[in-house]
PDB file of N, CA and C in Angstrom:
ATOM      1  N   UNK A   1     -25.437  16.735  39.641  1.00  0.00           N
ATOM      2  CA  UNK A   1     -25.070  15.960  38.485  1.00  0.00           C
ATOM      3  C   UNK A   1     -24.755  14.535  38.926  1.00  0.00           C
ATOM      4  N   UNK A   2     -25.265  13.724  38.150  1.00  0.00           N
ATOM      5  CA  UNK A   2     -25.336  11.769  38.461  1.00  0.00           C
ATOM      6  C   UNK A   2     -24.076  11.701  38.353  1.00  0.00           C
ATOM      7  N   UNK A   3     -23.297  10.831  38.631  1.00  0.00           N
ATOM      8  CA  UNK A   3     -21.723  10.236  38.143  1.00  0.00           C
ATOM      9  C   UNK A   3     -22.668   8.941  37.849  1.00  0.00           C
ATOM     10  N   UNK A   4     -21.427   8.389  36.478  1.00  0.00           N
ATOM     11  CA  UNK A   4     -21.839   6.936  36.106  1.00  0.00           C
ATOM     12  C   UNK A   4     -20.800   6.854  35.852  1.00  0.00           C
ATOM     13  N   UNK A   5     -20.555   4.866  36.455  1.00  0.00           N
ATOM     14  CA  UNK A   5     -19.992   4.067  36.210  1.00  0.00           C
ATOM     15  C   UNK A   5     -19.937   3.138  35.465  1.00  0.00           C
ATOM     16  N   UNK A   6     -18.651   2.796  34.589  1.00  0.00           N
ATOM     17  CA  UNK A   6     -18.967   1.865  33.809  1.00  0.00           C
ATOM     18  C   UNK A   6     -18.177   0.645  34.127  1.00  0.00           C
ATOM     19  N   UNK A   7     -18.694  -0.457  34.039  1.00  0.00           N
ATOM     20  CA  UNK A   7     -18.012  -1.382  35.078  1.00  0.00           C
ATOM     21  C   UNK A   7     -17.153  -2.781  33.649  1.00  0.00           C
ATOM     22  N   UNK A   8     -16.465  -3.177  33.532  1.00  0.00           N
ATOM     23  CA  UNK A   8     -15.822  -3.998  32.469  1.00  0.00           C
ATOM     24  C   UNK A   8     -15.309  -5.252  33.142  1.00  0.00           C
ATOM     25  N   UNK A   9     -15.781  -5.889  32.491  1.00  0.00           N
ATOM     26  CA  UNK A   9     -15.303  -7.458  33.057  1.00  0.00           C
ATOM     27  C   UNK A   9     -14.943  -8.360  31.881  1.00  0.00           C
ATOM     28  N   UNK A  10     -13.606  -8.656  32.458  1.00  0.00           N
ATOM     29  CA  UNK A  10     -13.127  -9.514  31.110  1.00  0.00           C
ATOM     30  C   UNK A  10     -11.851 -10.281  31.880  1.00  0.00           C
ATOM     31  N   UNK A  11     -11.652 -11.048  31.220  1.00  0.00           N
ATOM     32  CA  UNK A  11     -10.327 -12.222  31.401  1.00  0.00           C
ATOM     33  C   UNK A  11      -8.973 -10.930  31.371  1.00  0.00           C
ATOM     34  N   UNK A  12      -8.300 -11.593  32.073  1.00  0.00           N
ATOM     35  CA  UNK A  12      -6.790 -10.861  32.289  1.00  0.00           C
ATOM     36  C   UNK A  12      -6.325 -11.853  31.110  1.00  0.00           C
ATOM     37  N   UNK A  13      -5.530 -11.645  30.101  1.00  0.00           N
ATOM     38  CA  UNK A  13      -4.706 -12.386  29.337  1.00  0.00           C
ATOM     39  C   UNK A  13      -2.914 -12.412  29.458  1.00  0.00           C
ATOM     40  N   UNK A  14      -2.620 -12.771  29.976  1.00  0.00           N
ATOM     41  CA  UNK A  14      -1.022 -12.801  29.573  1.00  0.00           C
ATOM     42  C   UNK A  14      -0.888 -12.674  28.025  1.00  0.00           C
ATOM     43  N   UNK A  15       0.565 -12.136  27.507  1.00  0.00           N
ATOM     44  CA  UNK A  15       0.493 -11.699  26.093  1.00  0.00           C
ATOM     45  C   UNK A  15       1.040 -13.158  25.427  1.00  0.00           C
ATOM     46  N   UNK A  16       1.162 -14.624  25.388  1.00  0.00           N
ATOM     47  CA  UNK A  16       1.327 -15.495  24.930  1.00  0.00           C
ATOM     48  C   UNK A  16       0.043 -16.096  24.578  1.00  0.00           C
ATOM     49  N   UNK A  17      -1.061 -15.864  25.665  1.00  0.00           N
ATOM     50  CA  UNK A  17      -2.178 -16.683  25.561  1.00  0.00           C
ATOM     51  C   UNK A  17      -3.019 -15.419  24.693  1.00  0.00           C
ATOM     52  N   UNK A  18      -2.452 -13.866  24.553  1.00  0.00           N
ATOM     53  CA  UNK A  18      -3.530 -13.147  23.484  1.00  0.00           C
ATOM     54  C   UNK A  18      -3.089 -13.099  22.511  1.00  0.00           C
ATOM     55  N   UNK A  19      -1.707 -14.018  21.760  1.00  0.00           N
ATOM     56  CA  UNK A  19      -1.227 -13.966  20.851  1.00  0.00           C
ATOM     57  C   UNK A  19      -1.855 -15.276  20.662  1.00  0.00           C
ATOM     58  N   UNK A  20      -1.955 -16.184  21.241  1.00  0.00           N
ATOM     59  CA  UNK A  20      -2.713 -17.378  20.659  1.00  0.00           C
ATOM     60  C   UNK A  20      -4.025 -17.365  20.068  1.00  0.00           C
ATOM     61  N   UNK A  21      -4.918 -16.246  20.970  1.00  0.00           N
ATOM     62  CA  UNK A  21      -6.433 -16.372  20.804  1.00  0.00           C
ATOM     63  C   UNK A  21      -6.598 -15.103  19.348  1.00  0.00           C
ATOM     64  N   UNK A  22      -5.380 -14.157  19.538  1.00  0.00           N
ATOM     65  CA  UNK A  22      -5.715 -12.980  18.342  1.00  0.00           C
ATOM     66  C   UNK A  22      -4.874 -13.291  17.059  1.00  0.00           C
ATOM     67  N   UNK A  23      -3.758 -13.695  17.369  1.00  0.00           N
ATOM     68  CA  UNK A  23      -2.831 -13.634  16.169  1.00  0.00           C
ATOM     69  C   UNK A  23      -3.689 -14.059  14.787  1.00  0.00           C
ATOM     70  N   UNK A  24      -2.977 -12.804  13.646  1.00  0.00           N
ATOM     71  CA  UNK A  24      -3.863 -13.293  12.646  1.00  0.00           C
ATOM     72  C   UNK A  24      -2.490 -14.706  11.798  1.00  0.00           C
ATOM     73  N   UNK A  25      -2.950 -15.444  10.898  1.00  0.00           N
ATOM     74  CA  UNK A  25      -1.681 -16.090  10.461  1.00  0.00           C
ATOM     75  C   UNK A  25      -1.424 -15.764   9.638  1.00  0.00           C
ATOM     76  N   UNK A  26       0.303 -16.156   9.172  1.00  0.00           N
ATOM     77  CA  UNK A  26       0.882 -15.159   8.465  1.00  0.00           C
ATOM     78  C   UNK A  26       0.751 -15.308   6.995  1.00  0.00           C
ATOM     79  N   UNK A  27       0.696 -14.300   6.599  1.00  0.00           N
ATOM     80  CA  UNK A  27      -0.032 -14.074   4.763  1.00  0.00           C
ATOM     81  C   UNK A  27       1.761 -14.342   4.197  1.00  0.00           C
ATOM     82  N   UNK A  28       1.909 -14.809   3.198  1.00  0.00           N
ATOM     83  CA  UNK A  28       3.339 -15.479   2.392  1.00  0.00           C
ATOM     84  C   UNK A  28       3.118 -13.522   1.478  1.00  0.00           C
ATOM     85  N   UNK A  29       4.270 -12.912   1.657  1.00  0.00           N
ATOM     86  CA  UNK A  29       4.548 -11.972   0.682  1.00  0.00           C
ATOM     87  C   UNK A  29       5.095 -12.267  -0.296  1.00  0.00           C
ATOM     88  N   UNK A  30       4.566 -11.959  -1.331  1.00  0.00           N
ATOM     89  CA  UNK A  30       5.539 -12.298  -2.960  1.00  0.00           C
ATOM     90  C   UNK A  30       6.261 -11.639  -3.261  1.00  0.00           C
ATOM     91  N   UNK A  31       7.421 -12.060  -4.036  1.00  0.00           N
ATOM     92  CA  UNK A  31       8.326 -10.562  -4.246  1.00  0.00           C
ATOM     93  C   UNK A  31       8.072 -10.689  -6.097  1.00  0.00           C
ATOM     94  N   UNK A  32       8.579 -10.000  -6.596  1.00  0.00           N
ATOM     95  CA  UNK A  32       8.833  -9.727  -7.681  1.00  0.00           C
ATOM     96  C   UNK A  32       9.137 -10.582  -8.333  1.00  0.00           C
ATOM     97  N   UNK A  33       9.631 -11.687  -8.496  1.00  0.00           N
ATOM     98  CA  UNK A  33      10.037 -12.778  -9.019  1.00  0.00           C
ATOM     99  C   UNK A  33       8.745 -13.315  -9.195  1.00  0.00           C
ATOM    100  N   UNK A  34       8.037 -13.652  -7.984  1.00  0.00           N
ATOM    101  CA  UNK A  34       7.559 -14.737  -7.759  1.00  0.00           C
ATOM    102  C   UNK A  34       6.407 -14.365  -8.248  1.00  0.00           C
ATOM    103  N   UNK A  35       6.048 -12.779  -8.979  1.00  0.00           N
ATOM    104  CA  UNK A  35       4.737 -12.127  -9.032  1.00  0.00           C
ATOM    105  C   UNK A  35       4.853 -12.491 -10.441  1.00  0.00           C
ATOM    106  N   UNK A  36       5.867 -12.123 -11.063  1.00  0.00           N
ATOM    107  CA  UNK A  36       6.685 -12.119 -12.461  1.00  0.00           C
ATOM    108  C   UNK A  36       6.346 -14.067 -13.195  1.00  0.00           C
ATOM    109  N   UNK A  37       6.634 -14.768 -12.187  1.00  0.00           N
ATOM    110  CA  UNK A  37       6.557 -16.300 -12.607  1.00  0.00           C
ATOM    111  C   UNK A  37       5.336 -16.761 -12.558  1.00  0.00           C
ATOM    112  N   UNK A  38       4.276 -16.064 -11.951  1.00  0.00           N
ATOM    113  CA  UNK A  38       2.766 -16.236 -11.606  1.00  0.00           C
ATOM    114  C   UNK A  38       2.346 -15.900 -13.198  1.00  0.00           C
ATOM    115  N   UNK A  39       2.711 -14.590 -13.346  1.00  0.00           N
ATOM    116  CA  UNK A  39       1.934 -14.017 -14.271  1.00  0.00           C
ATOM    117  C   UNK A  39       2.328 -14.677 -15.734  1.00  0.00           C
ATOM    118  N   UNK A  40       3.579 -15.136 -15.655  1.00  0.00           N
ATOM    119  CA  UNK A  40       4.453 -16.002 -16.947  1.00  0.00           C
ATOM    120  C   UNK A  40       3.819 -17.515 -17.477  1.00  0.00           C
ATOM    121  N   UNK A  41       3.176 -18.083 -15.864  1.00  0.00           N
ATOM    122  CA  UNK A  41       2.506 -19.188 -16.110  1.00  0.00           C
ATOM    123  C   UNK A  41       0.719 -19.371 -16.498  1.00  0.00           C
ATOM    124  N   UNK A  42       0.735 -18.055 -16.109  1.00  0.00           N
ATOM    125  CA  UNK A  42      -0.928 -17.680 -16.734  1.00  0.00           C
ATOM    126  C   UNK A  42      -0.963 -17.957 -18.253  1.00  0.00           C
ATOM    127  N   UNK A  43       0.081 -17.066 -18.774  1.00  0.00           N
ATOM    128  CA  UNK A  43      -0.331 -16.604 -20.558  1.00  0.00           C
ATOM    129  C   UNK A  43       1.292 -16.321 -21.164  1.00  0.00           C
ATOM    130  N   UNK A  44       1.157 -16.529 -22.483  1.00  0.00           N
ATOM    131  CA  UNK A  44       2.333 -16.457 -23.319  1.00  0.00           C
ATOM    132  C   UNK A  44       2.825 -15.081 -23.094  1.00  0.00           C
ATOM    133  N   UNK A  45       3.998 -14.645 -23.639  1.00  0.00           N
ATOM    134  CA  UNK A  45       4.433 -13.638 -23.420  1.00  0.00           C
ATOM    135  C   UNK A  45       3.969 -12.589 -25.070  1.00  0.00           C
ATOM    136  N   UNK A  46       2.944 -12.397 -24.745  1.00  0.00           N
ATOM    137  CA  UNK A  46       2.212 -11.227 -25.777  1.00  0.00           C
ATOM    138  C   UNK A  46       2.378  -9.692 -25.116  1.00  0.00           C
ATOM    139  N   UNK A  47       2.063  -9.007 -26.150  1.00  0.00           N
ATOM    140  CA  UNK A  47       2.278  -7.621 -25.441  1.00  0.00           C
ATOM    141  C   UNK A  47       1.141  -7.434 -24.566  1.00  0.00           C
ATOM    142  N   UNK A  48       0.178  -7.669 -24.861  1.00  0.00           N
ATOM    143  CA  UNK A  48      -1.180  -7.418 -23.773  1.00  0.00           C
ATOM    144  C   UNK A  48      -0.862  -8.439 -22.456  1.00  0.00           C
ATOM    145  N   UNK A  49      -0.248  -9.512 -22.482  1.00  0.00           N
ATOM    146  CA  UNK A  49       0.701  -9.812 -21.511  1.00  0.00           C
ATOM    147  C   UNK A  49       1.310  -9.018 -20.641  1.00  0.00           C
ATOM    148  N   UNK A  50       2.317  -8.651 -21.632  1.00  0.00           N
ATOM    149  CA  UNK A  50       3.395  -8.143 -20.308  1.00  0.00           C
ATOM    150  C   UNK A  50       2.796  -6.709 -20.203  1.00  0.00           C
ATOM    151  N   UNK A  51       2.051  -5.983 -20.652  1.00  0.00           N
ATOM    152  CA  UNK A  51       1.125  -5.054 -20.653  1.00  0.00           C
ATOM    153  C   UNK A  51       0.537  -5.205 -18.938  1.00  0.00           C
ATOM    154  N   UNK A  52      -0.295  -6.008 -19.380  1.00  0.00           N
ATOM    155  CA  UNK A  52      -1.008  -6.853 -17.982  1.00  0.00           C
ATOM    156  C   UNK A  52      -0.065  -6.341 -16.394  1.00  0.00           C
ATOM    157  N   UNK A  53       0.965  -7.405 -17.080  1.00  0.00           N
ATOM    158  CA  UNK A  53       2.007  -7.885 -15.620  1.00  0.00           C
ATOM    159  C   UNK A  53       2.437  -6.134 -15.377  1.00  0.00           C
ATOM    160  N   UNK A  54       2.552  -5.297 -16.347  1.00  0.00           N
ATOM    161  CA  UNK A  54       3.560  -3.880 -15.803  1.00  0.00           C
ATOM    162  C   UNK A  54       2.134  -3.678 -14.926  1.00  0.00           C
ATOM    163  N   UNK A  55       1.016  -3.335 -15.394  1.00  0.00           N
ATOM    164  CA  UNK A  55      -0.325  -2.700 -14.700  1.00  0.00           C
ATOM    165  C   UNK A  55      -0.406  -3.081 -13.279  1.00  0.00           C
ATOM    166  N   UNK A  56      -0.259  -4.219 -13.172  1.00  0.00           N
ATOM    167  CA  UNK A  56      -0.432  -5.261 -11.989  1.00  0.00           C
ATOM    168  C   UNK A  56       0.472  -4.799 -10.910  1.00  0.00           C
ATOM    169  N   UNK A  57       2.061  -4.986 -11.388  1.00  0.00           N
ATOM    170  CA  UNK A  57       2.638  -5.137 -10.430  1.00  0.00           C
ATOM    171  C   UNK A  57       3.310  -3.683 -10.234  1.00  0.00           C
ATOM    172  N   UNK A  58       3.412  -2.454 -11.289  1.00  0.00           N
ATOM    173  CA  UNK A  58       3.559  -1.190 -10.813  1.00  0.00           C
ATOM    174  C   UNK A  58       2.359  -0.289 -11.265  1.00  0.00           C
ATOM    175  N   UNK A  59       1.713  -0.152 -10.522  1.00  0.00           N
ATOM    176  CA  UNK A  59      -0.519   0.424 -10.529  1.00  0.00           C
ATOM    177  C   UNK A  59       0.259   2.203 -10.602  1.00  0.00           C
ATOM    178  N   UNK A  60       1.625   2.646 -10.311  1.00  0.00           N
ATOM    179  CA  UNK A  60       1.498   3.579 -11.180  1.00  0.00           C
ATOM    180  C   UNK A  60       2.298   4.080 -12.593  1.00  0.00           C
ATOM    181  N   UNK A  61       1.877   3.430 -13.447  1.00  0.00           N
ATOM    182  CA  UNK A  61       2.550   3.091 -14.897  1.00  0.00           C
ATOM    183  C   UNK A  61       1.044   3.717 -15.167  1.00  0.00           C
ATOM    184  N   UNK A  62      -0.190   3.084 -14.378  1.00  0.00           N
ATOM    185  CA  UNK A  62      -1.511   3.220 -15.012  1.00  0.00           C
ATOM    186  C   UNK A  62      -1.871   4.789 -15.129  1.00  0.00           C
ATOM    187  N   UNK A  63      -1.272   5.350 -13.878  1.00  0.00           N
ATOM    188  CA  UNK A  63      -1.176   6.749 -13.400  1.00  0.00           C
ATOM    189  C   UNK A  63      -0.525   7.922 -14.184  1.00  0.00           C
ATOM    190  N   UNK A  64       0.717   7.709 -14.759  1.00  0.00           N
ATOM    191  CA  UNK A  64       1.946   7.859 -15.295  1.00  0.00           C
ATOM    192  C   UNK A  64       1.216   8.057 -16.919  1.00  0.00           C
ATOM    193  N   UNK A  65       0.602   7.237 -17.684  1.00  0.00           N
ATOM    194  CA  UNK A  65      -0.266   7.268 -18.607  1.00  0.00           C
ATOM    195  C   UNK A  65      -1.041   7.768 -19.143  1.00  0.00           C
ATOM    196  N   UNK A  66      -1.840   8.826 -18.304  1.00  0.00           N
ATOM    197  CA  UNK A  66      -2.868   9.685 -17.925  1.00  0.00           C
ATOM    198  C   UNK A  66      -2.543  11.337 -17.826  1.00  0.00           C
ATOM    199  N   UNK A  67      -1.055  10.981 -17.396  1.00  0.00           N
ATOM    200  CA  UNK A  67       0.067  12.566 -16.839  1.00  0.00           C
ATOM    201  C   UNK A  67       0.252  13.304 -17.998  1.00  0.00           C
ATOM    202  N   UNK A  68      -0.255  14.550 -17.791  1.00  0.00           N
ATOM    203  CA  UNK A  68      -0.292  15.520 -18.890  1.00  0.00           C
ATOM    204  C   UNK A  68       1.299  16.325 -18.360  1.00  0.00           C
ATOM    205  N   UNK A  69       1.970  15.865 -18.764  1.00  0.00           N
ATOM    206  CA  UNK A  69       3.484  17.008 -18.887  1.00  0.00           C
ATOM    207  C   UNK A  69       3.230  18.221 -18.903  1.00  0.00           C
ATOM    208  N   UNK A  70       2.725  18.482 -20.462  1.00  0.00           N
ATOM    209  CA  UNK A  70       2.119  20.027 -20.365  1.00  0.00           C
ATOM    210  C   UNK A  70       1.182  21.058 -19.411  1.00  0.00           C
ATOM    211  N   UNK A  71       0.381  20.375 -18.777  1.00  0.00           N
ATOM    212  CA  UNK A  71      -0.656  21.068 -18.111  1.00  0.00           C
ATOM    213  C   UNK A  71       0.145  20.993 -16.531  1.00  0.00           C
ATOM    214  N   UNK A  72       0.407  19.538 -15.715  1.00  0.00           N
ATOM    215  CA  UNK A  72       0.421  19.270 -14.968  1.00  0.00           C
ATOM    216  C   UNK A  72       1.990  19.529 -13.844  1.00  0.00           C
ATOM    217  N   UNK A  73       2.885  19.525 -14.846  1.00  0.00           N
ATOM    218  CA  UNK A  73       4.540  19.243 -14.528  1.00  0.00           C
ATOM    219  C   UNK A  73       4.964  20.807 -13.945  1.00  0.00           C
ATOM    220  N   UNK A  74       4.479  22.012 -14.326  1.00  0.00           N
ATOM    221  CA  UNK A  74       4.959  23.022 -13.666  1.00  0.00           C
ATOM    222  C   UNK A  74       3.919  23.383 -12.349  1.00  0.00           C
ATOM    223  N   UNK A  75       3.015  22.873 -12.201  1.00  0.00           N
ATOM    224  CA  UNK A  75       2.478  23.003 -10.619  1.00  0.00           C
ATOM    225  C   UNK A  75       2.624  21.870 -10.434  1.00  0.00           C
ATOM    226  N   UNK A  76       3.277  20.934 -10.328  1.00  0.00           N
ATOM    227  CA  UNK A  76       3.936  19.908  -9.559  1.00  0.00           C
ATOM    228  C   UNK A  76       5.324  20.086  -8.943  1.00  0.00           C
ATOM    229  N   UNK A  77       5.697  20.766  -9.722  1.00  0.00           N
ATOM    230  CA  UNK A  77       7.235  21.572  -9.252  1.00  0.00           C
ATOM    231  C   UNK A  77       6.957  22.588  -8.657  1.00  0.00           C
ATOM    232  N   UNK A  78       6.200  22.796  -8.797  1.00  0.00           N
ATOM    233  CA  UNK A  78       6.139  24.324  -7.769  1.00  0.00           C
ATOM    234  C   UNK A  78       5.561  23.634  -6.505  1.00  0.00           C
ATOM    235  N   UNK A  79       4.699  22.701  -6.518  1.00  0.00           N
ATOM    236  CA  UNK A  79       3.899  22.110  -5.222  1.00  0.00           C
ATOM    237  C   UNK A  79       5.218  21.447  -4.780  1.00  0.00           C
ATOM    238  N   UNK A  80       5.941  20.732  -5.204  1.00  0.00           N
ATOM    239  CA  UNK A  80       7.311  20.068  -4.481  1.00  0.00           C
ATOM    240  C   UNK A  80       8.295  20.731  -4.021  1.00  0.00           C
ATOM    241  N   UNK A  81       8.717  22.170  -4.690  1.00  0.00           N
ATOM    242  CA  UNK A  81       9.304  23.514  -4.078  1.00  0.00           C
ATOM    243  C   UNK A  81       8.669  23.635  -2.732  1.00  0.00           C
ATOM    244  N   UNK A  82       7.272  23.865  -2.633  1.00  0.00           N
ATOM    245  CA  UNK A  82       6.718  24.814  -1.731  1.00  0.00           C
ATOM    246  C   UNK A  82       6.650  23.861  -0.434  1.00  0.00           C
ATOM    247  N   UNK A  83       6.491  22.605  -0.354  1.00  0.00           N
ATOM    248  CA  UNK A  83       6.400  21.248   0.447  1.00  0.00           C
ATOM    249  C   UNK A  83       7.443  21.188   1.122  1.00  0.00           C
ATOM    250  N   UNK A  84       8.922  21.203  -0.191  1.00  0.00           N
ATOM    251  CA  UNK A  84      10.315  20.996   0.329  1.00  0.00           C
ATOM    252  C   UNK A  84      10.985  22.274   1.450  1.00  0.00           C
ATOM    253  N   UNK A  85      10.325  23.726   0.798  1.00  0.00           N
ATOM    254  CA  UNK A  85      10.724  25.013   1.620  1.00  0.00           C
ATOM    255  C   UNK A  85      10.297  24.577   3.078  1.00  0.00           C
ATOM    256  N   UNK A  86       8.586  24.433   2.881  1.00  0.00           N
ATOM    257  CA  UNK A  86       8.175  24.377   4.173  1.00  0.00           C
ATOM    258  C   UNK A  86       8.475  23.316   5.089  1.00  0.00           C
ATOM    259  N   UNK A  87       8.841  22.360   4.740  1.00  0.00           N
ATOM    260  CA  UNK A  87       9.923  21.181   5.637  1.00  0.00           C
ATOM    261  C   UNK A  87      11.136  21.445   5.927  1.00  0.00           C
ATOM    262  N   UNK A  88      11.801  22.413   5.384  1.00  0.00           N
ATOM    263  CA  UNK A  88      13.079  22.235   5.615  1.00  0.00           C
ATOM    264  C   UNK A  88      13.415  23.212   7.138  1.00  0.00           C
ATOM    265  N   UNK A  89      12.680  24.041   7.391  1.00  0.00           N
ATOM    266  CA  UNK A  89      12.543  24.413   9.164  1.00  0.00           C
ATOM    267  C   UNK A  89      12.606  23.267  10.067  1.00  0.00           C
ATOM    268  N   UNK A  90      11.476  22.374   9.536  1.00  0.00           N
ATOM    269  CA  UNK A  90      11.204  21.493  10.527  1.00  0.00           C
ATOM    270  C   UNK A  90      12.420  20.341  10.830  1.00  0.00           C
TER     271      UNK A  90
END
């Protein structure tokens, strides 16, 4: 049986000079306010407005909307029983 080698050649970096050449730059996080004052300066405050802004800034309201209580809510409790039993060993 052959042996193969694989041979790699590359620059040694110290971690100042691979933070220079990789770092990505930093993205500004919005908080809630600032998502809230975005969306305030778009459009008047109509219900399809603030409609809008709930969709946007909590995506599960959209989810929540869709949730059948009746069909869905007693095997969800039972799936969160059976999740919680089996974690609680661990």
């Amino acid at each position: 049986m052959d042996q193969m080698n694989v041979s790699i050649q590359r620059p040694v970096l110290s971690e100042p000079k691979f933070e220079e050449l990789f770092s990505k730059p930093d993205v500004r996080s919005f908080s809630l306010v600032d998502s809230a004052r975005k969306v305030c300066s778009r459009c008047t405050c109509s219900s399809k407005c603030v409609k809008s802004f709930l969709m946007e800034t909590f995506p599960f309201v959209r989810i929540m909307r869709k949730y059948s209580l009746k069909n869905d809510l007693i095997n969800d409790i039972i799936s969160g029983l059976t999740v919680g039993v089996m974690n609680l060993p661990q």
